[in-house]
PDB file of N, CA and C in Angstrom:
ATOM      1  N   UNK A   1       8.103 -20.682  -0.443  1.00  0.00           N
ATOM      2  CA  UNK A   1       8.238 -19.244  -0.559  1.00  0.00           C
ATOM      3  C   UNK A   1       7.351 -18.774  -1.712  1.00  0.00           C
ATOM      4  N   UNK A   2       6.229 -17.499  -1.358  1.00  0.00           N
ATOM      5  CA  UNK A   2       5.864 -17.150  -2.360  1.00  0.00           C
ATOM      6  C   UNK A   2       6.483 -15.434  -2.879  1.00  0.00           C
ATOM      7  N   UNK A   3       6.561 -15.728  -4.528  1.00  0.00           N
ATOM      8  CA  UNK A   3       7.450 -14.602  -5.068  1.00  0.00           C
ATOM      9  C   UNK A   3       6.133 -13.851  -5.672  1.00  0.00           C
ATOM     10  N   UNK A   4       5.831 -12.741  -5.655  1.00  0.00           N
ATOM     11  CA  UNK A   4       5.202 -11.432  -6.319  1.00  0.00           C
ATOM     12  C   UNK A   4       5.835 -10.822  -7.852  1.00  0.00           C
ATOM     13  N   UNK A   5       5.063 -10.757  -9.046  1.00  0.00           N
ATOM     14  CA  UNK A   5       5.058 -10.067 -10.241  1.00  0.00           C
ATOM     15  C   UNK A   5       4.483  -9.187 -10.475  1.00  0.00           C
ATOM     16  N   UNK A   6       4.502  -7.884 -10.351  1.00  0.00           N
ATOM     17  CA  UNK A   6       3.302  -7.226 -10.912  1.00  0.00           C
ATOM     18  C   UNK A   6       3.625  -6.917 -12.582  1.00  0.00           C
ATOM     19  N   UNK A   7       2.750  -7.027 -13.460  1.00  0.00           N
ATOM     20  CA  UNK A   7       2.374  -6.872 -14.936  1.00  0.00           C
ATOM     21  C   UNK A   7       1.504  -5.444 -14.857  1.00  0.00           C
ATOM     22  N   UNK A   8       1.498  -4.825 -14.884  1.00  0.00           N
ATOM     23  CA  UNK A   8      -0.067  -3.486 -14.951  1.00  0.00           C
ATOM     24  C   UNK A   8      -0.640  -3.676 -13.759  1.00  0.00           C
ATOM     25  N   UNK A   9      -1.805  -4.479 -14.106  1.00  0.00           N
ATOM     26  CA  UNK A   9      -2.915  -4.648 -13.099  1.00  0.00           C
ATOM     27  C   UNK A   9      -2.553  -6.184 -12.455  1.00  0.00           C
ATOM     28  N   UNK A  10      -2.280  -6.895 -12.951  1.00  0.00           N
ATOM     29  CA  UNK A  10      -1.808  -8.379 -12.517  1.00  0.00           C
ATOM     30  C   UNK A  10      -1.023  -8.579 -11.666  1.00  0.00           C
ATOM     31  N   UNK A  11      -0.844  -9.174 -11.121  1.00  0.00           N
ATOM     32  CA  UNK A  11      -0.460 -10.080  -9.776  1.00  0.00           C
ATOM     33  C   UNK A  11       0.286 -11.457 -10.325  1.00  0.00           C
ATOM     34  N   UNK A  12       1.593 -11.759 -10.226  1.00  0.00           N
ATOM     35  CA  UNK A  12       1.715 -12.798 -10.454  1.00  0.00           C
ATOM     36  C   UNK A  12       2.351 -13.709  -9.646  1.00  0.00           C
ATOM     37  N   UNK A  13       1.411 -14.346  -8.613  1.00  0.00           N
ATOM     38  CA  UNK A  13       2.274 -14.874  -7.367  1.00  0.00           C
ATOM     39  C   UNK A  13       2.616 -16.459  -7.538  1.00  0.00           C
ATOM     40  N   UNK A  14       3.974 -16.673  -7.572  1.00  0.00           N
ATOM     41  CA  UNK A  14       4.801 -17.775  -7.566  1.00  0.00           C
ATOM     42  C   UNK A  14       4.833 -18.196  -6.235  1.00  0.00           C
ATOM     43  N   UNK A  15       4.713 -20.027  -6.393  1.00  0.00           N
ATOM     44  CA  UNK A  15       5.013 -20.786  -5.854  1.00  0.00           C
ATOM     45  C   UNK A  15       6.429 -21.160  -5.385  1.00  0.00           C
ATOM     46  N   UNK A  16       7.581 -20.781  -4.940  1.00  0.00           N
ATOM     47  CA  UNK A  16       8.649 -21.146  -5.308  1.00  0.00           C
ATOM     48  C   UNK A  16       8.832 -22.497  -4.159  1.00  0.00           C
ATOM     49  N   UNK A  17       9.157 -23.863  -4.757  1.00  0.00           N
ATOM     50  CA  UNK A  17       9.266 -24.963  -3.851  1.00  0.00           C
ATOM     51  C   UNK A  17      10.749 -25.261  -3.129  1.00  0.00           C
ATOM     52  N   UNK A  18      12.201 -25.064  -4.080  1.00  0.00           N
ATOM     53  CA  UNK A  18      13.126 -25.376  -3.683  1.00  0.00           C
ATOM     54  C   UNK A  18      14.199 -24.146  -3.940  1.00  0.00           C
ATOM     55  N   UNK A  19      15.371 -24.509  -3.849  1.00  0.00           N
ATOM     56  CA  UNK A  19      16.785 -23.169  -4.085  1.00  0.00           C
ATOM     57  C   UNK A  19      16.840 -23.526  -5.443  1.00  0.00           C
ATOM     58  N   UNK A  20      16.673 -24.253  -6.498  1.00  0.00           N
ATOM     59  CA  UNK A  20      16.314 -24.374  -7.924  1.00  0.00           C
ATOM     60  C   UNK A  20      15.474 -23.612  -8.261  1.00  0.00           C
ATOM     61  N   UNK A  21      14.268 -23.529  -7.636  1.00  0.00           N
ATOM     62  CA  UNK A  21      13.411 -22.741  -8.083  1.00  0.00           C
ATOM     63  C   UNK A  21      13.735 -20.695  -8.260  1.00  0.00           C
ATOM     64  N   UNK A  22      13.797 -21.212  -6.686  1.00  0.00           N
ATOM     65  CA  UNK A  22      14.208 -19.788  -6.388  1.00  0.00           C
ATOM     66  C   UNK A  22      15.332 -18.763  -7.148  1.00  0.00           C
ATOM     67  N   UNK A  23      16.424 -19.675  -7.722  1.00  0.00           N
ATOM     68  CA  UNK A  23      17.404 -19.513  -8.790  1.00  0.00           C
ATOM     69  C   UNK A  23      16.511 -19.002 -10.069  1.00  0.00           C
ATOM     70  N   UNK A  24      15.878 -19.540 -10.388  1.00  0.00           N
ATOM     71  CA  UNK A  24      15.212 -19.629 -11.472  1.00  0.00           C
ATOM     72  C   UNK A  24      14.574 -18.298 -12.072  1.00  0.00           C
ATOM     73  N   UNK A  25      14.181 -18.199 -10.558  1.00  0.00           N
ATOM     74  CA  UNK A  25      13.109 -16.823 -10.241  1.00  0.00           C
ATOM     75  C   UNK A  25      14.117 -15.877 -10.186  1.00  0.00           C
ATOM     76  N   UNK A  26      15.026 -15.864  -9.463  1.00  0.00           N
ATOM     77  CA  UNK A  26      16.281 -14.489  -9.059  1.00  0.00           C
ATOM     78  C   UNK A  26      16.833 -13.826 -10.677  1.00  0.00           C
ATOM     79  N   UNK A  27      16.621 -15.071 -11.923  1.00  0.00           N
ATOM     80  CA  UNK A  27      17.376 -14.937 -12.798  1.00  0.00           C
ATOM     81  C   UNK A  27      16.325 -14.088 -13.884  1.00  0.00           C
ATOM     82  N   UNK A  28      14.723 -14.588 -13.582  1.00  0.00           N
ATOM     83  CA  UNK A  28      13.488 -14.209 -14.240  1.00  0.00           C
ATOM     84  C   UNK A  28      13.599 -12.437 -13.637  1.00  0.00           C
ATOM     85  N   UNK A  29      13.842 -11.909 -12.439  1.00  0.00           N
ATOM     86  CA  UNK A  29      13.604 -11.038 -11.376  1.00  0.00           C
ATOM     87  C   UNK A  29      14.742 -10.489 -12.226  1.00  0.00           C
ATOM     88  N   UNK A  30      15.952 -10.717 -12.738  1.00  0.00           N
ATOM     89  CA  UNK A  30      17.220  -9.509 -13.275  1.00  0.00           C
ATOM     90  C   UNK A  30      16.403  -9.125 -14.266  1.00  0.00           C
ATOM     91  N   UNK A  31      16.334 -10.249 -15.236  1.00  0.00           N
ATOM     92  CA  UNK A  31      15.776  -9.840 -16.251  1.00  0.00           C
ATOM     93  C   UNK A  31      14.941  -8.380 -16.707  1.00  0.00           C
ATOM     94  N   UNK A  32      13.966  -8.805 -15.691  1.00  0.00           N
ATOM     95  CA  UNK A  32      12.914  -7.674 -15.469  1.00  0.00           C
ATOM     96  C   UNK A  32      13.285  -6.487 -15.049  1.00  0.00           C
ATOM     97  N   UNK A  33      14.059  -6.776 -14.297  1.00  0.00           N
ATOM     98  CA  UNK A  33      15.284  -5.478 -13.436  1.00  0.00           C
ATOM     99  C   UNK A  33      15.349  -4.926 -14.724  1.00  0.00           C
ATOM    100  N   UNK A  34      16.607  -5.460 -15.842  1.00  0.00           N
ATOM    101  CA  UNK A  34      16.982  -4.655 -16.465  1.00  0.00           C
ATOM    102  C   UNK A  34      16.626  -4.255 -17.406  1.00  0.00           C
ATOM    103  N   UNK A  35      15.099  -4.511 -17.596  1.00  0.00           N
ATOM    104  CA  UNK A  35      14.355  -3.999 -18.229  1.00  0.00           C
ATOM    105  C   UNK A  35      13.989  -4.053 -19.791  1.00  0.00           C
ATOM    106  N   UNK A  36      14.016  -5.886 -19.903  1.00  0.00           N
ATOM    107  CA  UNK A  36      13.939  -6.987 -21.241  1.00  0.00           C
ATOM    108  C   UNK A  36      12.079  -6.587 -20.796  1.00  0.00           C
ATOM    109  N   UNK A  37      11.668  -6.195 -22.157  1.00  0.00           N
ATOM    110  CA  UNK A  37      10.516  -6.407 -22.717  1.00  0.00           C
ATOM    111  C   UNK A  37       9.489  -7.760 -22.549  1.00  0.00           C
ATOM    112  N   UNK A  38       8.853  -7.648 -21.575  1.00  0.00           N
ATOM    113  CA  UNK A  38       8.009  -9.295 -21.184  1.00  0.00           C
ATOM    114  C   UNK A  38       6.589  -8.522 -21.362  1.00  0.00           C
ATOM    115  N   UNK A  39       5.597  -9.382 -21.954  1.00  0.00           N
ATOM    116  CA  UNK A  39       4.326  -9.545 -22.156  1.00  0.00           C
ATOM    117  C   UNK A  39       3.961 -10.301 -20.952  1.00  0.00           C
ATOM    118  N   UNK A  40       2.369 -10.314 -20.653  1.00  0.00           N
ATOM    119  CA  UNK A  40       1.399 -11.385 -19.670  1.00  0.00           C
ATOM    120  C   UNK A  40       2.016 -12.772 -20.216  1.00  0.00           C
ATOM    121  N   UNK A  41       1.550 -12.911 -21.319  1.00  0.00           N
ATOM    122  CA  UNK A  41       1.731 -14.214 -22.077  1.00  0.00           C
ATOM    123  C   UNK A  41       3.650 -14.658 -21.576  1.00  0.00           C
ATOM    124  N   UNK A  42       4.195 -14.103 -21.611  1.00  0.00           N
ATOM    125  CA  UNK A  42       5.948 -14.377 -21.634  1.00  0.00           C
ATOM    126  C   UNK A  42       5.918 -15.142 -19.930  1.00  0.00           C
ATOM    127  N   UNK A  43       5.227 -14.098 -19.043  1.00  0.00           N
ATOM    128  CA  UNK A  43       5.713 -14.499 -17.860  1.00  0.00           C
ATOM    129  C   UNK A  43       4.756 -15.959 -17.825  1.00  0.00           C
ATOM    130  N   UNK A  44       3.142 -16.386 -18.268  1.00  0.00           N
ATOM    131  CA  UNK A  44       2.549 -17.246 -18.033  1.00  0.00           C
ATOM    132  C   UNK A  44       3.202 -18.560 -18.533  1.00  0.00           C
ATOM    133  N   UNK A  45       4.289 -18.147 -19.940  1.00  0.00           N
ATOM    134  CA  UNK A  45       4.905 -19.260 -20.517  1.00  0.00           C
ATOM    135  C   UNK A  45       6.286 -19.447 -19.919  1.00  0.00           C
ATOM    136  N   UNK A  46       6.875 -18.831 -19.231  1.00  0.00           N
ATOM    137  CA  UNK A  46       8.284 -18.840 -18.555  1.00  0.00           C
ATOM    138  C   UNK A  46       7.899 -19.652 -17.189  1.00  0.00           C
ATOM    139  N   UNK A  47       6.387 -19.407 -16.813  1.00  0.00           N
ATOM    140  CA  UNK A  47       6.041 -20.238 -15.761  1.00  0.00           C
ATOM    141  C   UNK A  47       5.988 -21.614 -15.486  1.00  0.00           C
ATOM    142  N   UNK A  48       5.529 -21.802 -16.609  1.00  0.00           N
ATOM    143  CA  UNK A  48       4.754 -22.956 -17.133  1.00  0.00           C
ATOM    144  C   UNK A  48       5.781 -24.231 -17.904  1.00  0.00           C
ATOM    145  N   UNK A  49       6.940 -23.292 -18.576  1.00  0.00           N
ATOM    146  CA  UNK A  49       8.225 -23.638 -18.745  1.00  0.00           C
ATOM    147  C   UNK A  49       9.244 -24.015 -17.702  1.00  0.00           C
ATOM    148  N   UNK A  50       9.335 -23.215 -16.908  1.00  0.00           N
ATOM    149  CA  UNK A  50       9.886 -24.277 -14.996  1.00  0.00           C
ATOM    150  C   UNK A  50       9.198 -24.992 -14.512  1.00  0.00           C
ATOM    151  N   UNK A  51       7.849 -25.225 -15.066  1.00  0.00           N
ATOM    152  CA  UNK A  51       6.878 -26.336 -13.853  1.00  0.00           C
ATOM    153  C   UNK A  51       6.906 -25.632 -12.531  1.00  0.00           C
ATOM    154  N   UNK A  52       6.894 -24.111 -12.891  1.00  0.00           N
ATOM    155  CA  UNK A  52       6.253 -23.234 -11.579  1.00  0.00           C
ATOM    156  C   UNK A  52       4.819 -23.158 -11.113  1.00  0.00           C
ATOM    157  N   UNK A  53       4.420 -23.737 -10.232  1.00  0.00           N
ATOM    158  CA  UNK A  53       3.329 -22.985  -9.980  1.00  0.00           C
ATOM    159  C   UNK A  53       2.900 -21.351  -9.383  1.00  0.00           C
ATOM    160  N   UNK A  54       2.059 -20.911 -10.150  1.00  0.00           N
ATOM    161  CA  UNK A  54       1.329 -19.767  -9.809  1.00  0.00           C
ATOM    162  C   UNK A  54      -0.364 -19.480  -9.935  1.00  0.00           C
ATOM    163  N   UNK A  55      -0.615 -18.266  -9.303  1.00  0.00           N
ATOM    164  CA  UNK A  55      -1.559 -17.898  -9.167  1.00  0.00           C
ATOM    165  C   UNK A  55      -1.838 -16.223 -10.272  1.00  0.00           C
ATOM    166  N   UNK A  56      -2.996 -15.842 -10.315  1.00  0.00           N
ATOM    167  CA  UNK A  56      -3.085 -14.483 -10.808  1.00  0.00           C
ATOM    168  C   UNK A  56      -3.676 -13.809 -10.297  1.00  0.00           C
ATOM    169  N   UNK A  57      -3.952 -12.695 -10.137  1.00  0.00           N
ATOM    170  CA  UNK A  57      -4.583 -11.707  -9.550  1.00  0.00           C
ATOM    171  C   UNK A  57      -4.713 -10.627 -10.082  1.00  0.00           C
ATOM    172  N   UNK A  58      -6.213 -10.042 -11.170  1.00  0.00           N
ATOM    173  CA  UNK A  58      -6.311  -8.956 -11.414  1.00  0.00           C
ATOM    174  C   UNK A  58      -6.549  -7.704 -10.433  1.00  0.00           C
ATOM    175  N   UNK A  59      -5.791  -6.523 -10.416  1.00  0.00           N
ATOM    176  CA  UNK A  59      -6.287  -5.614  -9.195  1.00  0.00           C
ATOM    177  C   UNK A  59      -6.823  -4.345 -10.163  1.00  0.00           C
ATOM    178  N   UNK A  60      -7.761  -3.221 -10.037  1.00  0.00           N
ATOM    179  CA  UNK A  60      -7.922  -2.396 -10.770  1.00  0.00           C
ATOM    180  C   UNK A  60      -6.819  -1.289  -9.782  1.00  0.00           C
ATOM    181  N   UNK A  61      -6.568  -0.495 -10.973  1.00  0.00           N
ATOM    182  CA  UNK A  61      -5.844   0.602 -10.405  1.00  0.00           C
ATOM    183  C   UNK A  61      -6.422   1.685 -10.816  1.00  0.00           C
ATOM    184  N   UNK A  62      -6.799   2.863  -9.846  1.00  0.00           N
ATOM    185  CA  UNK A  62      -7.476   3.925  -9.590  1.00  0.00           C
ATOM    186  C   UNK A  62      -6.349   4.826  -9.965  1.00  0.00           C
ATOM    187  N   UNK A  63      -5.122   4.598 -10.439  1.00  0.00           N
ATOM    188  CA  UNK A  63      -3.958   5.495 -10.873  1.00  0.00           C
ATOM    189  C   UNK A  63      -3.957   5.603 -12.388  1.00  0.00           C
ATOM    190  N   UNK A  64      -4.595   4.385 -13.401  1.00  0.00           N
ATOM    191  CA  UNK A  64      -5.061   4.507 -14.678  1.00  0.00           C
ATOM    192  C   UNK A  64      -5.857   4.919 -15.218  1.00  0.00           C
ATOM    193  N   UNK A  65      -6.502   5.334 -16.304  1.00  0.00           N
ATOM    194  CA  UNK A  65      -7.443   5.277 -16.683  1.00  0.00           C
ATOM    195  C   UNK A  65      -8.767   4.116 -16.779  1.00  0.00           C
ATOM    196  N   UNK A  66      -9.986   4.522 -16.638  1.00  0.00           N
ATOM    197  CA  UNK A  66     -10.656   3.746 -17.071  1.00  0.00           C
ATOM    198  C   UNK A  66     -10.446   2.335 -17.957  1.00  0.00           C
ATOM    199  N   UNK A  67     -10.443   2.984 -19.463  1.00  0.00           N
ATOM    200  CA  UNK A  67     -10.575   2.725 -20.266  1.00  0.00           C
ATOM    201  C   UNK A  67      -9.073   1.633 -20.497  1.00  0.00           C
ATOM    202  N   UNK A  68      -7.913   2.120 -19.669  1.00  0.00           N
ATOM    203  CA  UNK A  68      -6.799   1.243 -19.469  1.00  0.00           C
ATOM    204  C   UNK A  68      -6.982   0.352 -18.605  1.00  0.00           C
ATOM    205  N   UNK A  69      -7.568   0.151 -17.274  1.00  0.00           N
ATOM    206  CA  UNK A  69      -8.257  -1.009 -16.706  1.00  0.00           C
ATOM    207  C   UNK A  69      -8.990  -1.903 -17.589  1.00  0.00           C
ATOM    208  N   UNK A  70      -9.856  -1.489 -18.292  1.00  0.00           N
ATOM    209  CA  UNK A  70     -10.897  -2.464 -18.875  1.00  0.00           C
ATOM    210  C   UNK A  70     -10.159  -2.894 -20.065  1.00  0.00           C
ATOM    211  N   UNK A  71      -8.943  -2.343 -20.627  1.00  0.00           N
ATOM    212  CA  UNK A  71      -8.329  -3.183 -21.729  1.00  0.00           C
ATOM    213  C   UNK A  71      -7.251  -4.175 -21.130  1.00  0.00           C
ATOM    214  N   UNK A  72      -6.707  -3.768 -20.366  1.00  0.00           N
ATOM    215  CA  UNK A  72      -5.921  -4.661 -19.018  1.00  0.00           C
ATOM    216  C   UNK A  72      -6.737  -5.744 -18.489  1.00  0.00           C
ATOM    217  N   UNK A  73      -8.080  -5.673 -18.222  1.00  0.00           N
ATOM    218  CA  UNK A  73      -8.848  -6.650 -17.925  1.00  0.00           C
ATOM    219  C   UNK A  73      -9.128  -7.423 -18.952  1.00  0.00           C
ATOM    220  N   UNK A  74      -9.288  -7.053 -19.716  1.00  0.00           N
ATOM    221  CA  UNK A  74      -9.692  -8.199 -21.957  1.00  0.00           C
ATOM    222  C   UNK A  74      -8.180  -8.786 -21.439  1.00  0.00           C
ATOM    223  N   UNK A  75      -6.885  -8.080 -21.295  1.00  0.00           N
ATOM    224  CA  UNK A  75      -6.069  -8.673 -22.079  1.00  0.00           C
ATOM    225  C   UNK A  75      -5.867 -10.288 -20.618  1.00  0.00           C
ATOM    226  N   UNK A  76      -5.990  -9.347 -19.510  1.00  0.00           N
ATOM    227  CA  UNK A  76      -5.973 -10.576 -18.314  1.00  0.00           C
ATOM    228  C   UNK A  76      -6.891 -11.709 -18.326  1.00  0.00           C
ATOM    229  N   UNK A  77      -7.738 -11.600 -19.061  1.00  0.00           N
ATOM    230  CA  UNK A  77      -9.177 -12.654 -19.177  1.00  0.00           C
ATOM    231  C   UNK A  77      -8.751 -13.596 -20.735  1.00  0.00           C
ATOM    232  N   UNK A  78      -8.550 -12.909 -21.822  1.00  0.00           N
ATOM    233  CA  UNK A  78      -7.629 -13.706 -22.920  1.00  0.00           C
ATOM    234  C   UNK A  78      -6.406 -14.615 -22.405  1.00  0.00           C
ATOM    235  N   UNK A  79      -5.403 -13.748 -21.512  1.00  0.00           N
ATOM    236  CA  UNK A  79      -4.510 -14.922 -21.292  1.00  0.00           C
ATOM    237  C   UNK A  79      -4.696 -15.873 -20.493  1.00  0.00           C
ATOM    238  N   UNK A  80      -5.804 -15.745 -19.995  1.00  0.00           N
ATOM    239  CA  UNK A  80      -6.340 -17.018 -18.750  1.00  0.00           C
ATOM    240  C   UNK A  80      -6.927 -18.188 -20.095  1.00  0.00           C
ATOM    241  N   UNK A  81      -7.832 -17.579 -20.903  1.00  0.00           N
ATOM    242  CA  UNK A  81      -7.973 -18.213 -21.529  1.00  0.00           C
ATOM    243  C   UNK A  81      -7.370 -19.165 -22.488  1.00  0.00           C
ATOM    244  N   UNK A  82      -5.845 -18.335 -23.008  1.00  0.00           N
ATOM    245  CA  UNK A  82      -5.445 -19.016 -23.737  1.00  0.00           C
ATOM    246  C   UNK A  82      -4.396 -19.490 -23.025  1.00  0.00           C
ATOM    247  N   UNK A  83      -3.725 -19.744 -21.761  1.00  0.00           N
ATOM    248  CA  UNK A  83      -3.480 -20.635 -21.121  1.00  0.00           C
ATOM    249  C   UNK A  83      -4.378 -22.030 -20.785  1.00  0.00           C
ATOM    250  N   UNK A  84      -5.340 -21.885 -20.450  1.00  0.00           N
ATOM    251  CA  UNK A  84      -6.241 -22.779 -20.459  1.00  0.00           C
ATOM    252  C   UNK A  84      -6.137 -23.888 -21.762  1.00  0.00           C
ATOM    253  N   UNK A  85      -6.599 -23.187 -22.868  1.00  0.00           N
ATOM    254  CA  UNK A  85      -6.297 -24.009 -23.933  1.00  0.00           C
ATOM    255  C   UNK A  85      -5.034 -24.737 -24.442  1.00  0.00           C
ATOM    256  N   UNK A  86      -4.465 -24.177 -23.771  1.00  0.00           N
ATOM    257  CA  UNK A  86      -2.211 -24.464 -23.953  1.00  0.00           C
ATOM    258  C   UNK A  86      -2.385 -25.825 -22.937  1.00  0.00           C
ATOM    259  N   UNK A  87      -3.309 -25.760 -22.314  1.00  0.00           N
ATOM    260  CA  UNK A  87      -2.996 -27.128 -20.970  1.00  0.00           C
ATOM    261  C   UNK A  87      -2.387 -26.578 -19.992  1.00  0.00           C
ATOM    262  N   UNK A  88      -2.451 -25.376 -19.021  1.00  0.00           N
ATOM    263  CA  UNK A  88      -1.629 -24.720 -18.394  1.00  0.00           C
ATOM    264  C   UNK A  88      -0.674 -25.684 -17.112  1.00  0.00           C
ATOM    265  N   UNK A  89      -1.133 -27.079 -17.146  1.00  0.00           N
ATOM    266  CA  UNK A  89      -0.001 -27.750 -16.602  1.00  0.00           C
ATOM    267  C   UNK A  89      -0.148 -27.320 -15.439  1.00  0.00           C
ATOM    268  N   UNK A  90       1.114 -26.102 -15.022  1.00  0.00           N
ATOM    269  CA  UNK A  90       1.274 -25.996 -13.459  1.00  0.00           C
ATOM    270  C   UNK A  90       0.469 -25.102 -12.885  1.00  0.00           C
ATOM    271  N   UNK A  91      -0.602 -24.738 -13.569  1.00  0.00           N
ATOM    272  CA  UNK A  91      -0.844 -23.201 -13.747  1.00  0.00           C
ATOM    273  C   UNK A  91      -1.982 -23.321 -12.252  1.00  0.00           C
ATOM    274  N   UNK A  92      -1.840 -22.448 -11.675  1.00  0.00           N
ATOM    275  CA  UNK A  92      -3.399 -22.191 -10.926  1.00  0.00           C
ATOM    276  C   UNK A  92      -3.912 -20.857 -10.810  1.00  0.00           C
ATOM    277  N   UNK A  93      -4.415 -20.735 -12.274  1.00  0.00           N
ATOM    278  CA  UNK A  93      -5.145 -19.542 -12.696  1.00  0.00           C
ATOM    279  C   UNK A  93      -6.459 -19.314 -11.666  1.00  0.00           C
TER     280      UNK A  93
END
Protein backbone atom coordinates (compact mmCIF):
# COMPACT_ATOMS: atom_id res chain seq x y z
CA UNK A 1 0.00 0.00 0.00
CA UNK A 2 1.17 3.32 -0.92
CA UNK A 3 0.33 6.29 1.70
CA UNK A 4 0.49 10.15 0.39
CA UNK A 5 2.03 13.31 2.61
CA UNK A 6 1.76 16.46 1.35
CA UNK A 7 4.40 19.10 3.16
CA UNK A 8 3.83 22.56 0.89
CA UNK A 9 5.08 21.53 -2.31
CA UNK A 10 6.29 17.90 -1.38
CA UNK A 11 4.93 14.72 -1.89
CA UNK A 12 5.66 12.23 0.53
CA UNK A 13 4.78 8.81 -0.75
CA UNK A 14 5.14 5.82 1.66
CA UNK A 15 5.79 2.46 1.10
CA UNK A 16 3.60 0.80 3.57
CA UNK A 17 4.64 -3.20 3.58
CA UNK A 18 2.57 -4.78 6.46
CA UNK A 19 -0.59 -3.90 9.24
CA UNK A 20 2.59 -2.75 11.47
CA UNK A 21 3.39 -0.49 9.16
CA UNK A 22 0.24 0.77 8.32
CA UNK A 23 -0.37 1.27 12.25
CA UNK A 24 2.49 3.22 12.30
CA UNK A 25 1.35 5.47 9.57
CA UNK A 26 -2.51 5.78 10.95
CA UNK A 27 -0.73 7.01 14.22
CA UNK A 28 1.91 9.51 12.08
CA UNK A 29 -1.66 10.54 9.96
CA UNK A 30 -3.53 11.66 13.73
CA UNK A 31 -0.80 13.36 14.57
CA UNK A 32 -0.87 15.56 11.63
CA UNK A 33 -4.68 15.56 11.87
CA UNK A 34 -4.40 17.27 14.99
CA UNK A 35 -2.26 19.50 14.03
CA UNK A 36 1.45 18.78 15.99
CA UNK A 37 3.92 21.03 14.25
CA UNK A 38 6.17 18.68 11.72
CA UNK A 39 8.99 20.09 9.57
CA UNK A 40 10.31 18.21 5.98
CA UNK A 41 13.16 17.08 8.11
CA UNK A 42 10.58 15.45 11.06
CA UNK A 43 8.62 13.48 8.50
CA UNK A 44 12.13 12.32 6.54
CA UNK A 45 13.38 11.27 10.16
CA UNK A 46 10.07 9.58 11.43
CA UNK A 47 10.57 7.70 8.12
CA UNK A 48 13.69 6.61 8.34
CA UNK A 49 13.02 5.85 12.10
CA UNK A 50 10.29 2.90 11.06
CA UNK A 51 12.56 1.57 8.29
CA UNK A 52 9.80 3.07 5.99
CA UNK A 53 10.41 3.33 2.71
CA UNK A 54 9.58 6.42 0.69
CA UNK A 55 9.78 8.46 -2.15
CA UNK A 56 9.60 12.51 -2.69
CA UNK A 57 8.12 14.54 -4.97
CA UNK A 58 8.58 18.23 -5.44
CA UNK A 59 5.34 19.76 -7.25
CA UNK A 60 5.30 23.64 -7.88
CA UNK A 61 2.15 25.24 -6.90
CA UNK A 62 0.68 27.97 -9.07
CA UNK A 63 -1.52 28.84 -5.77
CA UNK A 64 1.87 30.34 -4.07
CA UNK A 65 3.94 32.70 -4.70
CA UNK A 66 6.90 32.64 -6.71
CA UNK A 67 9.29 33.44 -4.49
CA UNK A 68 7.53 30.71 -1.94
CA UNK A 69 8.09 27.92 -4.53
CA UNK A 70 11.70 28.66 -4.99
CA UNK A 71 12.29 28.78 -1.13
CA UNK A 72 10.21 25.47 -0.83
CA UNK A 73 12.42 24.19 -3.52
CA UNK A 74 16.13 25.28 -1.40
CA UNK A 75 14.40 23.88 1.49
CA UNK A 76 13.29 20.38 -0.60
CA UNK A 77 16.84 20.12 -2.23
CA UNK A 78 18.71 20.74 1.46
CA UNK A 79 16.70 17.99 2.95
CA UNK A 80 17.51 15.54 0.19
CA UNK A 81 20.74 16.51 0.86
CA UNK A 82 21.03 16.24 4.29
CA UNK A 83 19.35 13.00 4.32
CA UNK A 84 21.80 11.77 2.06
CA UNK A 85 24.55 12.59 4.38
CA UNK A 86 22.48 11.01 7.56
CA UNK A 87 22.77 7.57 5.39
CA UNK A 88 19.10 7.76 4.50
CA UNK A 89 18.91 3.92 4.97
CA UNK A 90 15.35 3.32 3.73
CA UNK A 91 15.10 6.35 1.96
CA UNK A 92 14.35 6.48 -1.91
CA UNK A 93 14.82 10.04 -2.44
Amino acid sequence: MVAAIRYYNVWFYLTLRDERERRWFSFLEERIREGERMVMKDIYGWCAGHGIRYRTRFCYRPDFPVTANLWNFYSYLRGRIDMGRMGRGTADV
